[in-house]
Structure formats: structure tokens, C-alpha cells
Protein backbone atom coordinates (compact mmCIF):
# COMPACT_ATOMS: atom_id res chain seq x y z
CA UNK A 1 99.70 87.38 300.29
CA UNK A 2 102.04 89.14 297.68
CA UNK A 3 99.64 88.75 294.84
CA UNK A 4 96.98 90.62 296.64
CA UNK A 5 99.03 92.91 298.79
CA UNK A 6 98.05 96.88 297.53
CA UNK A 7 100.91 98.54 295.51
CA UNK A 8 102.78 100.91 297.92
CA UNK A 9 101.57 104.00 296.22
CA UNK A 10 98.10 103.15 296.82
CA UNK A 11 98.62 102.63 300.17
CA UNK A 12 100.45 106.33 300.42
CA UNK A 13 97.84 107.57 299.26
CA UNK A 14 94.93 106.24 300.63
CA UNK A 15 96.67 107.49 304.21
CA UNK A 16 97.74 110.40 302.44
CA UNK A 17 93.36 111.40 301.64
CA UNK A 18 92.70 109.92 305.35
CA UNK A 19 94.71 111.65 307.21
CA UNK A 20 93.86 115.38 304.95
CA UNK A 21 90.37 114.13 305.25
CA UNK A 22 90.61 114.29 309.04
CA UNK A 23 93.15 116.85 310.01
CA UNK A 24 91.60 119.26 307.63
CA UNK A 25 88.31 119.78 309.63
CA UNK A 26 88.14 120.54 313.55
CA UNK A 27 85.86 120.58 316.32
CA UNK A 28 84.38 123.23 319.15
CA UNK A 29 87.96 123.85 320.83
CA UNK A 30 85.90 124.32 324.00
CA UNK A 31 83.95 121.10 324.33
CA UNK A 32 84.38 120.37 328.07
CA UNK A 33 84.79 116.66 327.34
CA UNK A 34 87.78 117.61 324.97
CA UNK A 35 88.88 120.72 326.56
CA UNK A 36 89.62 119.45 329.69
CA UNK A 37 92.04 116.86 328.35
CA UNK A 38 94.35 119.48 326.82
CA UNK A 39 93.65 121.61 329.90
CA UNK A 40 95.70 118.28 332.01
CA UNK A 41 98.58 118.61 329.02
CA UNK A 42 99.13 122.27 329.62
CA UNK A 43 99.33 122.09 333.21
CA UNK A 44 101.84 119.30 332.74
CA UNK A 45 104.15 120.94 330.54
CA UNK A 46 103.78 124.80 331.91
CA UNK A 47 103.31 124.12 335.44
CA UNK A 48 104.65 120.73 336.28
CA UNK A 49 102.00 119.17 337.88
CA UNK A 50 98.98 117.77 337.01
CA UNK A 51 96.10 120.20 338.47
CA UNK A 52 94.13 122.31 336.29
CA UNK A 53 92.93 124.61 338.99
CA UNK A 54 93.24 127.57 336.59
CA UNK A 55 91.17 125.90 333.90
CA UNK A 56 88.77 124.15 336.21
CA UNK A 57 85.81 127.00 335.85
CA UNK A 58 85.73 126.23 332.03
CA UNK A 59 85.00 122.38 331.69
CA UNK A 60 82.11 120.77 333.78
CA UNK A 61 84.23 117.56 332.94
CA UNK A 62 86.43 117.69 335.63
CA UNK A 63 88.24 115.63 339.00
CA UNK A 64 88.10 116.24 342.58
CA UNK A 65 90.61 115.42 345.02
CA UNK A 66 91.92 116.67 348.15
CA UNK A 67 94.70 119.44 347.03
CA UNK A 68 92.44 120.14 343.63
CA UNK A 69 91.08 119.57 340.32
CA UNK A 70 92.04 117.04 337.82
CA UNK A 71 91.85 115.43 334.26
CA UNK A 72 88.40 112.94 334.98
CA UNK A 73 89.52 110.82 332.09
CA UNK A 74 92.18 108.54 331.52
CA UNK A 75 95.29 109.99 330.55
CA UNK A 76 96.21 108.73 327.47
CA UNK A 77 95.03 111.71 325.11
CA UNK A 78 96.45 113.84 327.62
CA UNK A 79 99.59 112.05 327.37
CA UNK A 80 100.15 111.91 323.22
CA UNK A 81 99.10 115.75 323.91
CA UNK A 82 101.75 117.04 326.14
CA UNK A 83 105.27 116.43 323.41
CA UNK A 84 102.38 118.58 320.95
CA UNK A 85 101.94 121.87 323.49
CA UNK A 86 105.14 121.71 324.32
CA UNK A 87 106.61 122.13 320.57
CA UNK A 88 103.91 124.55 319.85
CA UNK A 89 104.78 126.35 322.70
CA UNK A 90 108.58 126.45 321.58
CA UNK A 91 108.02 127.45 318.38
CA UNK A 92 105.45 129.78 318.71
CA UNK A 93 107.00 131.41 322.38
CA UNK A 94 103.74 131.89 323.76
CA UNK A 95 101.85 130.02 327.05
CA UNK A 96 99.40 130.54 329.23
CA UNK A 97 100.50 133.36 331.75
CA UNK A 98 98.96 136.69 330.87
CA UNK A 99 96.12 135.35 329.69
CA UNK A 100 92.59 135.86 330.80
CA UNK A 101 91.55 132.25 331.19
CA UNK A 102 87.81 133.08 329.62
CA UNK A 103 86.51 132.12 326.61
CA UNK A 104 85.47 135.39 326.18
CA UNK A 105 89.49 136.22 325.70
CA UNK A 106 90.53 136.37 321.78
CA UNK A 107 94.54 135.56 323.12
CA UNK A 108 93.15 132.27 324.87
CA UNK A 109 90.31 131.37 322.07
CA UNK A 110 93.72 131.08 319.82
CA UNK A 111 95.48 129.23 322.30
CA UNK A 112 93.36 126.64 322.96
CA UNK A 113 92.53 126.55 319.28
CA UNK A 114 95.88 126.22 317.65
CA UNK A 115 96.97 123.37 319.97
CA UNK A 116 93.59 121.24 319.72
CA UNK A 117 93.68 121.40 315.90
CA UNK A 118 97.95 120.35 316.21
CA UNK A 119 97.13 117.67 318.82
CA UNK A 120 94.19 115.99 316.95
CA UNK A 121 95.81 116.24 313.32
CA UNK A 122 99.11 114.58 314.72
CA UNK A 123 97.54 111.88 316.74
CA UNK A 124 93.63 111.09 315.86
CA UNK A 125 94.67 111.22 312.15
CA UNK A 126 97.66 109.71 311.82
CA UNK A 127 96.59 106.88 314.20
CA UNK A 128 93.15 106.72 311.76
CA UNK A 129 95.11 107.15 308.45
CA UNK A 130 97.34 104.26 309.98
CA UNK A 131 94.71 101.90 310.70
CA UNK A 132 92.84 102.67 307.48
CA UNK A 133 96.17 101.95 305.44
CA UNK A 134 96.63 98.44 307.13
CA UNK A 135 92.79 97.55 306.69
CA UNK A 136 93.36 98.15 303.38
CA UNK A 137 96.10 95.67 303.31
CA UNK A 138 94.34 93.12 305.15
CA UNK A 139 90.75 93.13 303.38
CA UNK A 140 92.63 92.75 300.16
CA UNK A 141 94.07 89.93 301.35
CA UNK A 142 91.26 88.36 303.13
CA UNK A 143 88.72 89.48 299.48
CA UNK A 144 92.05 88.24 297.09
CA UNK A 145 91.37 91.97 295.59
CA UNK A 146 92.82 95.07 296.27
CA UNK A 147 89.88 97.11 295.11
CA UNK A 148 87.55 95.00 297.56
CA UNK A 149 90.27 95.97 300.60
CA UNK A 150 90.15 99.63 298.86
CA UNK A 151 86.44 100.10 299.56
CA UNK A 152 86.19 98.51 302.98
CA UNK A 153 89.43 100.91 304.30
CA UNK A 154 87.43 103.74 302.76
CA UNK A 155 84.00 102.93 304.36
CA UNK A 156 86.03 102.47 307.64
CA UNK A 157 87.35 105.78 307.94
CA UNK A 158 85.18 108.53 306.09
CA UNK A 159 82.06 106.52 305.75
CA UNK A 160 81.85 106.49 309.80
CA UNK A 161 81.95 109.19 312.54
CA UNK A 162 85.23 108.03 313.24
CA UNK A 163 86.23 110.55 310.78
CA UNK A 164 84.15 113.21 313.09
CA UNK A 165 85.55 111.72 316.54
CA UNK A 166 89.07 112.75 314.76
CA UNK A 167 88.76 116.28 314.88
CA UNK A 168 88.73 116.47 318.85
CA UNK A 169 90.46 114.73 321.64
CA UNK A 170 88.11 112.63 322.59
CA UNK A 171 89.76 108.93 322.80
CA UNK A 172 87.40 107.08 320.64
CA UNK A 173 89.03 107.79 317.42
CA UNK A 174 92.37 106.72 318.42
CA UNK A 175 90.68 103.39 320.50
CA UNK A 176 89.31 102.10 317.38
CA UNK A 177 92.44 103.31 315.25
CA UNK A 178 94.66 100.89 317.84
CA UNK A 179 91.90 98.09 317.71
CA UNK A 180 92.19 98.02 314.05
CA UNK A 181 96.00 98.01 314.17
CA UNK A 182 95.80 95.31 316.41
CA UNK A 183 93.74 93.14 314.34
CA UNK A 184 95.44 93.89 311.12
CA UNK A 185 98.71 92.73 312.82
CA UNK A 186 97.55 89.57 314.13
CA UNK A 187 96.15 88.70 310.52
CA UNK A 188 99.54 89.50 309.00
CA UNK A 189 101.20 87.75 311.28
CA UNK A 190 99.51 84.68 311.37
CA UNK A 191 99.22 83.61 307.73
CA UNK A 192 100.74 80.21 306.64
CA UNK A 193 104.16 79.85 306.66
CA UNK A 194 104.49 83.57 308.28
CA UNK A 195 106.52 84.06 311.91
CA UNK A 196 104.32 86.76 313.95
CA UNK A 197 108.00 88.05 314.62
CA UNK A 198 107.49 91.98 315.60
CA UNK A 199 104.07 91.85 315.10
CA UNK A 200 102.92 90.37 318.45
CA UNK A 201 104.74 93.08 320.31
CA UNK A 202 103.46 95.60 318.19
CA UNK A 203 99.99 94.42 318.89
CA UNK A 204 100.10 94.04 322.06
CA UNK A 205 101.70 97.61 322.43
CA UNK A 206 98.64 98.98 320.32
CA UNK A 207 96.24 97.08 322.77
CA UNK A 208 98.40 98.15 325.72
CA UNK A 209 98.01 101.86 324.46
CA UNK A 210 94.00 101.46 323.55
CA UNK A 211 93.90 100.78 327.30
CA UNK A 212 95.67 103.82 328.80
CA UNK A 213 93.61 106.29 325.93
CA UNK A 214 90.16 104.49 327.31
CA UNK A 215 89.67 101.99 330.20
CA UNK A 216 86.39 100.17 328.71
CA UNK A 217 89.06 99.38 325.56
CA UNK A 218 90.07 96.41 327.75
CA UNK A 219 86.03 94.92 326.63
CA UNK A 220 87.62 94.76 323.09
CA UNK A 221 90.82 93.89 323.30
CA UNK A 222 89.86 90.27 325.26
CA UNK A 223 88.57 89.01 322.26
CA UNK A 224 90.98 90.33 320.06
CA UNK A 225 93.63 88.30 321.84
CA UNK A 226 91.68 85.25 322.40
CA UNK A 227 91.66 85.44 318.48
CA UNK A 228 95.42 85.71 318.26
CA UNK A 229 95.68 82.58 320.49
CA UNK A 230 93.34 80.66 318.25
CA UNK A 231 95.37 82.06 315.07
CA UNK A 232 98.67 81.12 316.83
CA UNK A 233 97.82 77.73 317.94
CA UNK A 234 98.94 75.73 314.88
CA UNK A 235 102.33 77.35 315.32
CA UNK A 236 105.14 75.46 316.65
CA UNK A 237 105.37 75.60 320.38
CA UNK A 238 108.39 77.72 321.27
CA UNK A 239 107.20 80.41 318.50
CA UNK A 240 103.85 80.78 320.12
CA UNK A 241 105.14 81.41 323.27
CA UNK A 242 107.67 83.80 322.39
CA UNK A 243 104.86 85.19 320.44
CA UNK A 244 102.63 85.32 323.45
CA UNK A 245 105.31 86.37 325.93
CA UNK A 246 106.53 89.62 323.08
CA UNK A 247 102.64 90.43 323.12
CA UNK A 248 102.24 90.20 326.67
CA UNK A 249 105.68 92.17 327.80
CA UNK A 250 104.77 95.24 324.94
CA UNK A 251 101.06 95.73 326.34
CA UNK A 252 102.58 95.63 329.96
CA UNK A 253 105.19 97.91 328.93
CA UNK A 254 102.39 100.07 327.25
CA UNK A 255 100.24 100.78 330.84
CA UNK A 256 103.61 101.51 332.60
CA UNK A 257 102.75 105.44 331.57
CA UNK A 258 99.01 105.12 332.78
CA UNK A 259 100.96 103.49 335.97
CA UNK A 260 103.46 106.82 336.16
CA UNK A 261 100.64 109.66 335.06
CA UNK A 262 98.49 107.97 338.56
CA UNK A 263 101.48 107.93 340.51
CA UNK A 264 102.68 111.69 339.23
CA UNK A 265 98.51 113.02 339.58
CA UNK A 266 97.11 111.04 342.83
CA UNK A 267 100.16 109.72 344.39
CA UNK A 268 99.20 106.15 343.97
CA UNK A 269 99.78 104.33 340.86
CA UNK A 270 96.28 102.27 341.11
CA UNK A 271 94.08 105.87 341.98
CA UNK A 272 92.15 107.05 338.16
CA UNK A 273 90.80 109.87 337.25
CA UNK A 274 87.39 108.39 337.14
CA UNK A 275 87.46 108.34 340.93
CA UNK A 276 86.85 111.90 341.53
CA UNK A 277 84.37 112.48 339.38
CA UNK A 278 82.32 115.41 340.10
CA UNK A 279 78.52 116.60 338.79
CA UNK A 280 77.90 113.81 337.22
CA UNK A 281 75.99 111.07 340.01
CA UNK A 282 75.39 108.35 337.59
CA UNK A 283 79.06 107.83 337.90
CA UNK A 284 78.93 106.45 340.94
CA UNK A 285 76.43 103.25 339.93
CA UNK A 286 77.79 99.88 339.73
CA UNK A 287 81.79 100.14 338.36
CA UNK A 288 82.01 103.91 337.76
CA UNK A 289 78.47 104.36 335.54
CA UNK A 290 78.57 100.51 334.23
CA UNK A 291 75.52 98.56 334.95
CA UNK A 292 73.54 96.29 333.17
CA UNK A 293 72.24 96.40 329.41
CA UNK A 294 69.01 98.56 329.21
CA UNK A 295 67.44 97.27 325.85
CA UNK A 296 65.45 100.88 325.49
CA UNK A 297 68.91 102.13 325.31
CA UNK A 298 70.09 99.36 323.27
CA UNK A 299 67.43 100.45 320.33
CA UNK A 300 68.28 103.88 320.66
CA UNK A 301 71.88 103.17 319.96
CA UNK A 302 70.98 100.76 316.94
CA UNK A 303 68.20 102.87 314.77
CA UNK A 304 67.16 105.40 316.95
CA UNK A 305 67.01 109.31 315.73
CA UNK A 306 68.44 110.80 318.38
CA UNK A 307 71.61 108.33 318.85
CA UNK A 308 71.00 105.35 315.84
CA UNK A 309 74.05 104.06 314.66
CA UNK A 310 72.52 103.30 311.17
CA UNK A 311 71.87 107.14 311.25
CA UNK A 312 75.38 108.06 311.16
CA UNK A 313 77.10 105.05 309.13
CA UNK A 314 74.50 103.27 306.60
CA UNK A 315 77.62 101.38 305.52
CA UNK A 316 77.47 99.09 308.34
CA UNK A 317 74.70 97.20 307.01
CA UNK A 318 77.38 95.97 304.01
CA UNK A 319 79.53 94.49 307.19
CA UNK A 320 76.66 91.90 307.56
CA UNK A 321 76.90 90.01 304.16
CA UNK A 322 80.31 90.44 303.78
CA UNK A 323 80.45 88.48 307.25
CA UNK A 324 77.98 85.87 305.69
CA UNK A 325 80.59 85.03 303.33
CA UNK A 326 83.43 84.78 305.59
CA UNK A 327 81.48 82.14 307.10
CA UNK A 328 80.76 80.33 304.24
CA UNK A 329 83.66 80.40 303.00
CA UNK A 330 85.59 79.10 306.14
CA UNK A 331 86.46 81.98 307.72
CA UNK A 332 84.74 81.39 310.88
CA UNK A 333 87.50 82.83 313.13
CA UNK A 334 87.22 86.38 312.13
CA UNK A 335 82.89 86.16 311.94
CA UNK A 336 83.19 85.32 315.55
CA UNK A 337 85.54 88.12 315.95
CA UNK A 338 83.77 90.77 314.58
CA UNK A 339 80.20 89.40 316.28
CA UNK A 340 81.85 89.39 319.54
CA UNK A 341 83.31 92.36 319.53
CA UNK A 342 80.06 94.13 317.83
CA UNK A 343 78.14 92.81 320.54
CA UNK A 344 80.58 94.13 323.28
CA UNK A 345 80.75 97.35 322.27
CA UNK A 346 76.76 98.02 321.57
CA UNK A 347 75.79 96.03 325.64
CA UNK A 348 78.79 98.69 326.86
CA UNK A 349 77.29 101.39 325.37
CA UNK A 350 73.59 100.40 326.43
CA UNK A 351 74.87 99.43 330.40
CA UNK A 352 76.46 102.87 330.81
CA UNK A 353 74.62 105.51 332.28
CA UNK A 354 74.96 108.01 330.65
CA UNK A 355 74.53 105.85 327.24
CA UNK A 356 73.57 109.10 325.26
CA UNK A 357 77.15 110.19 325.41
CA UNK A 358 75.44 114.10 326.12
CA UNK A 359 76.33 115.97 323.35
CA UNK A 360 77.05 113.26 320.36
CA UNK A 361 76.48 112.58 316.76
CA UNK A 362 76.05 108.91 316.76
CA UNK A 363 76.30 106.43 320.09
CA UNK A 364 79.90 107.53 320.55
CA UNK A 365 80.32 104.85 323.15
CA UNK A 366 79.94 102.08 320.91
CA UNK A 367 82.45 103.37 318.50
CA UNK A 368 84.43 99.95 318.77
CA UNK A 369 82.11 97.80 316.88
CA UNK A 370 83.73 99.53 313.85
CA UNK A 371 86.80 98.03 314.27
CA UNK A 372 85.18 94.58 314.34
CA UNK A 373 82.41 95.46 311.81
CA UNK A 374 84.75 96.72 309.25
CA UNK A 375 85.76 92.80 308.87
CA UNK A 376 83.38 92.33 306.48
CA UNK A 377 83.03 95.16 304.09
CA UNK A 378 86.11 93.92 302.03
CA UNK A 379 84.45 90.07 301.45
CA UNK A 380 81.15 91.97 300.90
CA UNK A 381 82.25 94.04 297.99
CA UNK A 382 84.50 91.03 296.72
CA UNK A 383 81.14 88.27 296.44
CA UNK A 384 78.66 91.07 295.13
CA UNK A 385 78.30 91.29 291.03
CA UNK A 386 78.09 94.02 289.29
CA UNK A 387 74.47 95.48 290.39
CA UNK A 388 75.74 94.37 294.61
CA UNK A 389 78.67 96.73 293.96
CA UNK A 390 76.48 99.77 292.47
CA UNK A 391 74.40 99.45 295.69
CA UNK A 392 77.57 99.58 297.80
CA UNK A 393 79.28 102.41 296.11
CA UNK A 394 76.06 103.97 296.68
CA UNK A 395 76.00 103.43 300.27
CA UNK A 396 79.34 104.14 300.87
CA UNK A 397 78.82 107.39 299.20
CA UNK A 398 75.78 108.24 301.22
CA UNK A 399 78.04 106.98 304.00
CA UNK A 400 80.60 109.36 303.39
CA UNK A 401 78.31 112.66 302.71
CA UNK A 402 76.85 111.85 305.69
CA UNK A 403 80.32 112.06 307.70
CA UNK A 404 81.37 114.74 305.57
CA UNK A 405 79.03 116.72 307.02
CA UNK A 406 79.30 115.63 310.37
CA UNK A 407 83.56 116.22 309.95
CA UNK A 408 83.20 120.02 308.82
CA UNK A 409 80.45 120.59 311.17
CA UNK A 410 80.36 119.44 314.79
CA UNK A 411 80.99 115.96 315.73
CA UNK A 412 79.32 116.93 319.29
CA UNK A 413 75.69 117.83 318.46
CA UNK A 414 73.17 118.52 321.46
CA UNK A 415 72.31 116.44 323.55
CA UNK A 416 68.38 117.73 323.10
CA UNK A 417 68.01 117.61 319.05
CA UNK A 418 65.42 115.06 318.71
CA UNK A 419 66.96 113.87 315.36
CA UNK A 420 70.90 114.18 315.27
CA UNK A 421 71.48 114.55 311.89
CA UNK A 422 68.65 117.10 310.69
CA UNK A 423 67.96 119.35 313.59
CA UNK A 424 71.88 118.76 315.51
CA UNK A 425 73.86 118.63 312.25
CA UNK A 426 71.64 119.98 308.99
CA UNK A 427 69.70 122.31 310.69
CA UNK A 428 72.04 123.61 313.45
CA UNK A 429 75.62 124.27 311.52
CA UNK A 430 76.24 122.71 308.06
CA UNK A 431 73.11 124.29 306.07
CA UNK A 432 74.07 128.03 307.58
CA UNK A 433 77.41 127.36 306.82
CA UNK A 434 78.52 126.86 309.84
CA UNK A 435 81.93 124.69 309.50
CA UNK A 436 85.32 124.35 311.06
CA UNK A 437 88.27 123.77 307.96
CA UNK A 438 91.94 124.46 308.61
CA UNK A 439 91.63 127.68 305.89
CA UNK A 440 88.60 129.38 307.42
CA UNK A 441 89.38 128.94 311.18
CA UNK A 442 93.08 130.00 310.24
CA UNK A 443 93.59 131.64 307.04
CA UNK A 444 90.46 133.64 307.14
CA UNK A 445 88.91 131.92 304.04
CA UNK A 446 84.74 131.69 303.90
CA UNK A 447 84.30 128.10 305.42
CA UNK A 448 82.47 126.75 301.73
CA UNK A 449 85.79 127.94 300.33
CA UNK A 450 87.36 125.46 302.88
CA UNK A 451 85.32 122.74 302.17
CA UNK A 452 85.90 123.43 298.37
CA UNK A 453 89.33 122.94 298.89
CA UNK A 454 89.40 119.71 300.82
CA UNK A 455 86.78 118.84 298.12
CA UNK A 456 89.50 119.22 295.26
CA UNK A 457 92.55 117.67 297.26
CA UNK A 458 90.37 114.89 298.32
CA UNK A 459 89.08 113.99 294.80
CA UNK A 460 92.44 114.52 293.39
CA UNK A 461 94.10 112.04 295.75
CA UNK A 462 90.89 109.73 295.47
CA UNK A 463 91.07 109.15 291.53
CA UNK A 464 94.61 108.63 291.55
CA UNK A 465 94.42 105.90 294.06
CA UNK A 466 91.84 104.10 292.25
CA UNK A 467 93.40 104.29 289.11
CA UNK A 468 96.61 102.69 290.83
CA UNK A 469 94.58 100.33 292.54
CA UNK A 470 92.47 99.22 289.20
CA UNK A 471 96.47 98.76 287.53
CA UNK A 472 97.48 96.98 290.40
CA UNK A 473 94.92 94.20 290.22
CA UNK A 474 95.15 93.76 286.62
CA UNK A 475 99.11 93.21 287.29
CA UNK A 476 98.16 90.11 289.34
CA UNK A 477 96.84 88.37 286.48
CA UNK A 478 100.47 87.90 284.94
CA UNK A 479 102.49 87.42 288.08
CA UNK A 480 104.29 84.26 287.84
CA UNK A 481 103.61 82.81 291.36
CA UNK A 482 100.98 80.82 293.17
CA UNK A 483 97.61 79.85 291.36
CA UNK A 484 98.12 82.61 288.57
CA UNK A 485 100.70 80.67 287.09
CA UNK A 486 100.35 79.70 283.54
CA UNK A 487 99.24 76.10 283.67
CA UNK A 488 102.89 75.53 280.72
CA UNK A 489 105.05 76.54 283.81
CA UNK A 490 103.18 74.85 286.60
């Protein structure tokens, strides 16, 4: 592993351009779907309680119980959210009270503004920065190159609308972020001659957490831990069950705050906020909205204009030769992997009834197959020669201009435009200029001067880490251990 591990600068930096990459852009503060999960964090640390009666007129996303309204998601956005308003509030002495509670009300816009960007930069992008970072690590590994782990961490996270998802509160960012932890650990952890030591707690924490940010993440996470059992079966037997029982106590000890937000909200530790869904019927078929696979829906999700995956991240298509190799070269564990957990997250998306995801750039449901899809990018870069990589960089960089815009734009485009990307994207917000970057929507810079700027940082940061990575791969050649030995020493 230490021959192919990436230098520790590289890996600074490549979370260092991830998380400026996604922190540096932002989203429509007052997307009910969003909104309403800060709306729950606010309550929580003004008021004490988890109502958000006051709010309740500005989000159609909302709960209905008895004594009010409440967060209709689960809690764990909501949760990472509240230690963020409250500092915010502390250091910037303002709140709520006094307030209009319109969007119409400048005071209020800022409010809600200020602590969306804080809460998404701190959590969405360091959890995607994090995930990208350890990706990195582990494609290297699996592709022997560090340049081959280089390019699949960078398709990951800015050749995908993960990047996008990253600018709100929406939980899908942070789901696949966790899901990608997860895996990364149980690779590291499970190489030859390697104790999985901390990192079976730590993955089971990061599945634990997945859970609490987004119920369905319990769909991806089975097969993620049947995978760890499979990779911890030659171990001895008392390490795989302390293994098993570190995993198993973290992810329990993860849901104990889902357990205590229930109990704190409904009064009943087993009551969600799915429950009480109001105004949206299709909720209340089969297990709240979950049905069967429609195969129209299915299509639309794949290649279709309004919702195609392959719309929004070309790059996927590398994941699919890069898992052809895995296979042939042995690797069979981690092809079944990623086609199982592909396949979960594309029939969840296409049973669900409202599949579209409303207003979305991409089939935001089926966000998880990135996790398992980014398997292969590394081993697909590593096997291609030197025409296989041009087409590569080429899709990657369509990839990422493609999310770019998407980022500094709107993640959330209408539910209506009949293609997402020209008429809800192009057409809509990025051609008129249109964007959300941290120096126009609070410095009072024109928003191409924003972009500029991440431009700059971003390509400063970028050529740096390939030049370490490039000097980093060529210092493997003289290392003195394992097959690149010189055969006089062996």
C-alpha cells in the first residue's frame, strides 16, 4: 500500500480545491426542501423545541402533528445544522425575533442566507472534500498509481452533481460523502496483513450517520457491509468479531441521536418526520412513497432530458470499463459492490413516487450509485493507453464544466424545463449570469467576477497537485521495498 499511497500534500490539496470548489458556490436559500431543514435547527436552538410554526407559511415541505408543524425529513441535516446557527448566532448577536418572517424582508433574506451558506460549507463540503481525499487514496491503491486514484477522486466530486447537491442542505451530498467513507475504510482496513483496528467503528459510525441524514441510505449501506464481511472473512476469528462487534456498536451508537431528535419532536422515539407529511399524497403509497420500479421512470433517470443521469455526469460511462478490469483482473468483490449498489440506488429512485425529485438537476434520488460507480474510474484510467486517457480527460472535463455550471447556478432547476441542462440551467441562470459565489452574494462583487476567482484558486490548487502527484509516482520507481526492488538487493 505504501508505494502507491498519494504524498500527503497531494492529498491536502486535492481536499483543499474540493472543499473551495463546493463551499465557494451556494444555492436558492429559500428552497422549501432545504429551507425547512434549517427552519427545524433554528427553532431548536432559539426556541427549544422542535416546531417551526413561525416558519411553516414559507416551505410547502413541511410535518403535521397534533400541537404543530414539523421538520418532514429526517433529522440529520437538521442536526449537523444546529452547533452552526448557534455559533453564528453568538458571534454575529442576531436571531430571529424582530424579524418579519417573509421573504420579502431584507433582515430575514440575510438571515437565512448567511447560515445556509455556513451550514453547507462546514458540513456538505467538508464531508465531500473528505470522501474525495480517501477515494483518492484508495483508487491509487486499487490502480497501483496515484495519478489513476487522482482522476477518479476528481471525477467523483466536481465531475458529478454531488458538487451541486453541496451547496444546499439537502442530505444527498453528505449520504454519498459517508457511503464513500465507508467504503474507503473497509478497503484500508482489510488489506493483507492489515488489522481493521479503528476502522470498523469508524465505518460503521459513517453508515450509522448516512442513516439518520437519509432513511433510504439503509438500501446502500446492506451491501456495503455484506462486503466488509466477505473482506473480513479470511481474518482470524476473534479479530473479525471484534471487528464486527466495533462496527456494529459505532452505527448503533450513531442512530441514538435520530432515537433522541424523535423522542425530543414526537414524543416517541420510533415516530419520523415522514409520518406527517402534508400536500404531498403520493407519500402515503406503499412505505411512505416506495413502491415498485416503474421502468418509464427508470429511463428517465438513466438518459432522459428532463432527469438523465448521463446528462449531468458523462463521466459515469468511464466507471463501466474501469469495472471490466476489476473483474478481470480478480477483483470481483468490489464489481459486485459497485453493481449492487448502482442497481439499488437507480430501482429506489424509479419505485418512489415522486421519482422526478420536483425541482432537480439530475435524478437526485439516485445520487448513491456514485459512491459505488466511482469504483471504477481509478482502474479505468490506470488500463487505458495513451489515446483511452485523452478521451477520459476529455470527459472528465466535459464532466466538470457541466457541474461547474450546475454549482454556480442552481442545483434545483424546475421541475417543468423539458431539458434540465439547456432550458433549467443554460437558459434559465448561468448564460444571464445568474450565479450564487461567496464574493457576489456577500462582498458585492459581479457574480463572473466570482466565478473568475474560484476559476484562479481552483486552477492554482489544481496544477500544483498534479505536479506533486506526477513527482510522487516517479518516486515509487526507486523505493526500496516490495516488487520495485532492484533485482541486486532482492
Amino acid at each position: 500500500m505504501a508505494d502507491f499511497y498519494p504524498p500527503r500534500r497531494a492529498r491536502v490539496l486535492l481536499f483543499a480545491l474540493v472543499w473551495l470548489s463546493a463551499a465557494w458556490f451556494g444555492s436558492w436559500h429559500w428552497n422549501p426542501n432545504s429551507a425547512v431543514r434549517l427552519f427545524a435547527a433554528i427553532s431548536i436552538v432559539e426556541d427549544g423545541d422542535a416546531t417551526i410554526d413561525q416558519f411553516e407559511h414559507l416551505t410547502i415541505d413541511k410535518a403535521r402533528f397534533a400541537d404543530g408543524y414539523y421538520l418532514d425529513k429526517a433529522p440529520g441535516m437538521t442536526l449537523m445544522a444546529v452547533p452552526v446557527v448557534a455559533v453564528i448566532n453568538l458571534l454575529t448577536g442576531d436571531d430571529q425575533r424582530g424579524k418579519l418572517l417573509d421573504q420579502s424582508d431584507p433582515d430575514l433574506d440575510r438571515y437565512i442566507r448567511l447560515r445556509q451558506w455556513a451550514a453547507a460549507a462546514i458540513i456538505n463540503a467538508t464531508l465531500l472534500a473528505l470522501a474525495a481525499t480517501m477515494l483518492f487514496a484508495m483508487g491509487a491503491d486499487i490502480a497501483r498509481s496515484p495519478g489513476a486514484g487522482l482522476f477518479g477522486a476528481v471525477a467523483f466530486a466536481l465531475g458529478t452533481p454531488l458538487w451541486g447537491w453541496s451547496t444546499t442542505l439537502f442530505g444527498h451530498a453528505a449520504t454519498v460523502s459517508l457511503l464513500t467513507i465507508a467504503i474507503a475504510l473497509v478497503w484500508r482496513g482489510t488489506q493483507p496483513g492489515t488489522a481493521p483496528g479503528w476502522r470498523a467503528a469508524a465505518a460503521g459510525s459513517a453508515l450509522g450517520w448516512a442513516l439518520v441524514i437519509e432513511h433510504s441510505a439503509l438500501l446502500f449501506a446492506l451491501p456495503i457491509g455484506l462486503w466488509a464481511l466477505w473482506r473480513m472473512w479470511p481474518l482470524a476469528a476473534p479479530s473479525r468479531l471484534r471487528a464486527i462487534v466495533d462496527a456494529v456498536l459505532a452505527g448503533s451508537a450513531a442512530l441514538l441521536p435520530l432515537l433522541g431528535y424523535n423522542m425530543f419532536a414526537f414524543g416517541d422515539p420510533f415516530t419520523v418526520g415522514y409520518s406527517g407529511v402534508v400536500g404531498f399524497d403520493g407519500m402515503q403509497q406503499g412505505l411512505f412513497g416506495l413502491t415498485s420500479p416503474n421502468m418509464a421512470a427508470l429511463a428517465e433517470i438513466l438518459w432522459g432530458e428532463r432527469r438523465g443521469m448521463l446528462w449531468v455526469a458523462p463521466i459515469l460511462v468511464a466507471a463501466l470499463p474501469g469495472l471490466v478490469v476489476l473483474w478481470r483482473g480478480g477483483r470481483r468483490d468490489l464489481v459486485l459492490l459497485a453493481l449492487a449498489g448502482t442497481l439499488a440506488a437507480f430501482l429506489y429512485n424509479a419505485s418512489y413516487a415522486y421519482w422526478d425529485g420536483g425541482n432537480s438537476t439530475g435524478p437526485r434520488h439516485a445520487m448513491p450509485a456514485v459512491a459505488f460507480l466511482a469504483i471504477g474510474f481509478a482502474p479505468a484510467w490506470s488500463a487505458a493507453g495513451r489515446g483511452g486517457r485523452a478521451a477520459l480527460a476529455a470527459l472528465a472535463s466535459l464532466s466538470i464544466a457541466i457541474n461547474l455550471m450546475i454549482a454556480s447556478a442552481e442545483i434545483t432547476a424546475p421541475h417543468d424545463a423539458p431539458n434540465q441542462l439547456i432550458d433549467g440551467v443554460w437558459a434559465l441562470r448561468f448564460a444571464p449570469g445568474y450565479l450564487r459565489t461567496v464574493p457576489n452574494e456577500f462582498f458585492g462583487t459581479s457574480p463572473w467576477t466570482g466565478l473568475a476567482l474560484w476559476g484562479v484558486l481552483a486552477a492554482t490548487i489544481f496544477a500544483a497537485l498534479i505536479s506533486i502527484t506526477r513527482l510522487g509516482s516517479r518516486a515509487n520507481i526507486y523505493r526500496t521495498h516490495g516488487a520495485a526492488r532492484h533485482p541486486a538487493e532482492a
